[in-house]
Protein backbone atom coordinates (compact mmCIF):
# COMPACT_ATOMS: atom_id res chain seq x y z
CA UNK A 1 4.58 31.97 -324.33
CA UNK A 2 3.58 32.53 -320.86
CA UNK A 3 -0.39 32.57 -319.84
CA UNK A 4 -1.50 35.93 -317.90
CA UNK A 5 -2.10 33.60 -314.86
CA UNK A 6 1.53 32.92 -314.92
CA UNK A 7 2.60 36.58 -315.89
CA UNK A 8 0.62 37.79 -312.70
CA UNK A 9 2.24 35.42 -310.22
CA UNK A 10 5.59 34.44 -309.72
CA UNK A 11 3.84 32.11 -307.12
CA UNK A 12 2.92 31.56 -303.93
CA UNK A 13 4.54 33.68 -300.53
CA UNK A 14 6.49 33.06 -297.98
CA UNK A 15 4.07 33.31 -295.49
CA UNK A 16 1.85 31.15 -298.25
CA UNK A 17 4.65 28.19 -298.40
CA UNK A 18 4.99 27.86 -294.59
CA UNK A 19 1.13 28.01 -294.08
CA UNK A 20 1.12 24.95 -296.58
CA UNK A 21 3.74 23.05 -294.92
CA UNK A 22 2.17 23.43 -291.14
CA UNK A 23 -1.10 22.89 -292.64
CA UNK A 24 0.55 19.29 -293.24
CA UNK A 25 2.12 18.71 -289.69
CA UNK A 26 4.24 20.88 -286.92
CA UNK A 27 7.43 22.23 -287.95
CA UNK A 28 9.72 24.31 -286.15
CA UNK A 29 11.14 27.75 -287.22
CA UNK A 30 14.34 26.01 -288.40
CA UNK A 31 12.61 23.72 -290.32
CA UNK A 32 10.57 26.04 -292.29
CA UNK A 33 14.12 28.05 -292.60
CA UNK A 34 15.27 25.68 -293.66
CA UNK A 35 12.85 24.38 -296.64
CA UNK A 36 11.58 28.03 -296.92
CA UNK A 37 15.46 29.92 -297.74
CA UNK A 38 15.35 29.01 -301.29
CA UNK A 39 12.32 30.70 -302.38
CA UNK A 40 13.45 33.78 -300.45
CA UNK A 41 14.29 36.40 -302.81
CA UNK A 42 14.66 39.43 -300.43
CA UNK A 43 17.15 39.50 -297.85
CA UNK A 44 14.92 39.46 -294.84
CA UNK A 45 11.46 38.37 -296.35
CA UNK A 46 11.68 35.06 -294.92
CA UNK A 47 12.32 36.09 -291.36
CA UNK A 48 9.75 38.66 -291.50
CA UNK A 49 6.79 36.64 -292.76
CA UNK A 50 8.40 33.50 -289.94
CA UNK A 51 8.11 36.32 -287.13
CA UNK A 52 4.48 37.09 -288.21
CA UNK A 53 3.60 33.49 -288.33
CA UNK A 54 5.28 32.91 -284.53
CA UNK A 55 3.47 36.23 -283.58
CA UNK A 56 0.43 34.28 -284.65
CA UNK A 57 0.97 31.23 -282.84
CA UNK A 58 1.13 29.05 -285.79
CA UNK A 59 4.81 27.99 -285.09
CA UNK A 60 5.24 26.59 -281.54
CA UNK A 61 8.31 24.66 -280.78
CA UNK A 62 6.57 23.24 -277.80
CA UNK A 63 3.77 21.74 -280.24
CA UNK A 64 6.81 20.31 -281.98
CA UNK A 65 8.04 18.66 -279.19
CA UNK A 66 4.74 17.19 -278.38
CA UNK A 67 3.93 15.78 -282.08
CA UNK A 68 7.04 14.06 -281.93
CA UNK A 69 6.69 12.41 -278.66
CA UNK A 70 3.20 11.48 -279.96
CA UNK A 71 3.77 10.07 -283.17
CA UNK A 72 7.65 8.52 -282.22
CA UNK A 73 7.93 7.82 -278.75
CA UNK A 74 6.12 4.74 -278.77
CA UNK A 75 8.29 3.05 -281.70
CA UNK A 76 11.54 4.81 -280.48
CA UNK A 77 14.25 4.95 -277.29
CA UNK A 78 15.15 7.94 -275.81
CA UNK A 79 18.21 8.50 -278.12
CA UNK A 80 16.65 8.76 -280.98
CA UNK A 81 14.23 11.11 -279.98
CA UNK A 82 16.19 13.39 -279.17
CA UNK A 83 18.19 13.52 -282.30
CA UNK A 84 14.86 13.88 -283.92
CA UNK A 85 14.21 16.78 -282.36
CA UNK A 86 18.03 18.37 -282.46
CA UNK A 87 17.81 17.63 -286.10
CA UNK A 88 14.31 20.11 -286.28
CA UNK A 89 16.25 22.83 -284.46
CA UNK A 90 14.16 22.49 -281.33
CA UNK A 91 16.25 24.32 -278.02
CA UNK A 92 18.58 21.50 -276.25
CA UNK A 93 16.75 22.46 -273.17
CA UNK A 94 13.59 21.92 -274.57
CA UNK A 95 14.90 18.22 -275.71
CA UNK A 96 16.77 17.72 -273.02
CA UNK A 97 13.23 18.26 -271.11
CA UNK A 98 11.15 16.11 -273.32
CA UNK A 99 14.03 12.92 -272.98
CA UNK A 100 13.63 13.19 -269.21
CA UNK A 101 10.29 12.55 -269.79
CA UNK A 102 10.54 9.84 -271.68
CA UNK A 103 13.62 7.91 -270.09
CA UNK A 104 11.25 6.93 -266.96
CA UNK A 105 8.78 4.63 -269.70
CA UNK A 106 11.53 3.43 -271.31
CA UNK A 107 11.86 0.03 -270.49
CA UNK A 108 8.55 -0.90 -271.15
CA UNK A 109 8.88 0.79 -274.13
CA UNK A 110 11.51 -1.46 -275.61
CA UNK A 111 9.76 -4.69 -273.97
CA UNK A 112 6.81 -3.42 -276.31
CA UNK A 113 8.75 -2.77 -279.27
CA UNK A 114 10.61 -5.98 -279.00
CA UNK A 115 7.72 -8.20 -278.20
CA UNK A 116 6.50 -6.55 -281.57
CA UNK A 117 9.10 -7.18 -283.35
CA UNK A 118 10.73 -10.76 -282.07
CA UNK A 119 8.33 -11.80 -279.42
CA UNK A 120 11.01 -14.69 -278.00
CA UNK A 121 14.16 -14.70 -276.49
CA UNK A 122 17.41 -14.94 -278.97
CA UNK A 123 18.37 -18.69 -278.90
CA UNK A 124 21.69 -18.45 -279.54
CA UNK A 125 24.87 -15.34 -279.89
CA UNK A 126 24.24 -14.65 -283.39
CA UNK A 127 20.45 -13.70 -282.92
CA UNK A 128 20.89 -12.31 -279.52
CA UNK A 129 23.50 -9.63 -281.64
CA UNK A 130 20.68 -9.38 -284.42
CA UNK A 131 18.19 -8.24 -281.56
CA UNK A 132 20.54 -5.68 -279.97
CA UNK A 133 21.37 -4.12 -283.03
CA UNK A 134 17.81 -3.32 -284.34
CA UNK A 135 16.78 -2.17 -280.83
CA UNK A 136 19.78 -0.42 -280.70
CA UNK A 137 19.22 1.64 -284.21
CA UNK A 138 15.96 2.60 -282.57
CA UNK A 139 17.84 4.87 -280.08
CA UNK A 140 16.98 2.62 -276.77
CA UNK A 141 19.86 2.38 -274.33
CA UNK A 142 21.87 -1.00 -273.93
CA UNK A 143 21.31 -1.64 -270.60
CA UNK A 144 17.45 -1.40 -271.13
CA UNK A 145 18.22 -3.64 -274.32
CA UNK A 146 20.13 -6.24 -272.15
CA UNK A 147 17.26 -6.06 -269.47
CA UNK A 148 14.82 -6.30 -272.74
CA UNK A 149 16.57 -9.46 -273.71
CA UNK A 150 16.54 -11.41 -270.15
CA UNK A 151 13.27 -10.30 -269.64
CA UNK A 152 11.22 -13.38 -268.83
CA UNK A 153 7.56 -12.86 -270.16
CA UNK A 154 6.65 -15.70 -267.78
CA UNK A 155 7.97 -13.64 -264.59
């Protein structure tokens, strides 16, 4: 038995879906491709209803780009920004752009994120390798890691 509410609907639109999921934060058009294909059920539909929604202004990759430097840059190197925003589909000049940007704070950056995180110098190989590895996975370079790690706070 199905009710009438469910007989009348088979549920919400494209156009409906993708307005939900910017509603929640920025996403690029090959994002919402992406996690909008699925629910497509006419060839077409879903690049129509995208096109209106860019038309409208409520996709911007250049908002993307700036949401992610907001929210990551601060916890993240260079590296791994940009694969964040490869991996949303964002233009490599765009990225390419937004990691230039980024690459001149980097430094203090990691001495942030590290200070965070370990706060004193490794005392011997093994942490000094424990330290480069997690500053590493958070997409800084190694030679701003190996400045990161002679830095002298007293200096």
């Amino acid at each position: 038995m199905t009710s009438k509410r469910e007989e009348g609907r088979a549920g919400p639109s494209l156009k409906g879906r993708a307005l939900r999921l910017l509603s929640q934060r920025e996403h690029s058009r090959a994002e919402l491709e992406r996690k909008l294909r699925k629910y497509e059920e006419e060839p077409g539909a879903l690049a129509r209803a995208l096109d209106e929604l860019a038309a409208k202004d409520f996709i911007s990759e250049a908002r993307v780009v700036q949401s992610v430097l907001h929210q990551r840059s601060a916890r993240l190197g260079a590296a791994r920004v940009r694969q964040e925003l490869l991996h949303k589909g964002i233009a490599p000049e765009a990225v390419s752009e937004a990691v230039a940007s980024l690459q001149e704070t980097e430094l203090e950056r990691a001495r942030d994120v590290w200070r965070r995180r370990f706060g004193a110098p490794p005392q011997d190989a093994t942490e000094r390798a424990r330290q480069m590895r997690f500053m590493m996975a958070r997409g800084f370079a190694t030679g701003v890691i190996a400045k990161v790690l002679k830095y002298d706070p007293e200096d």
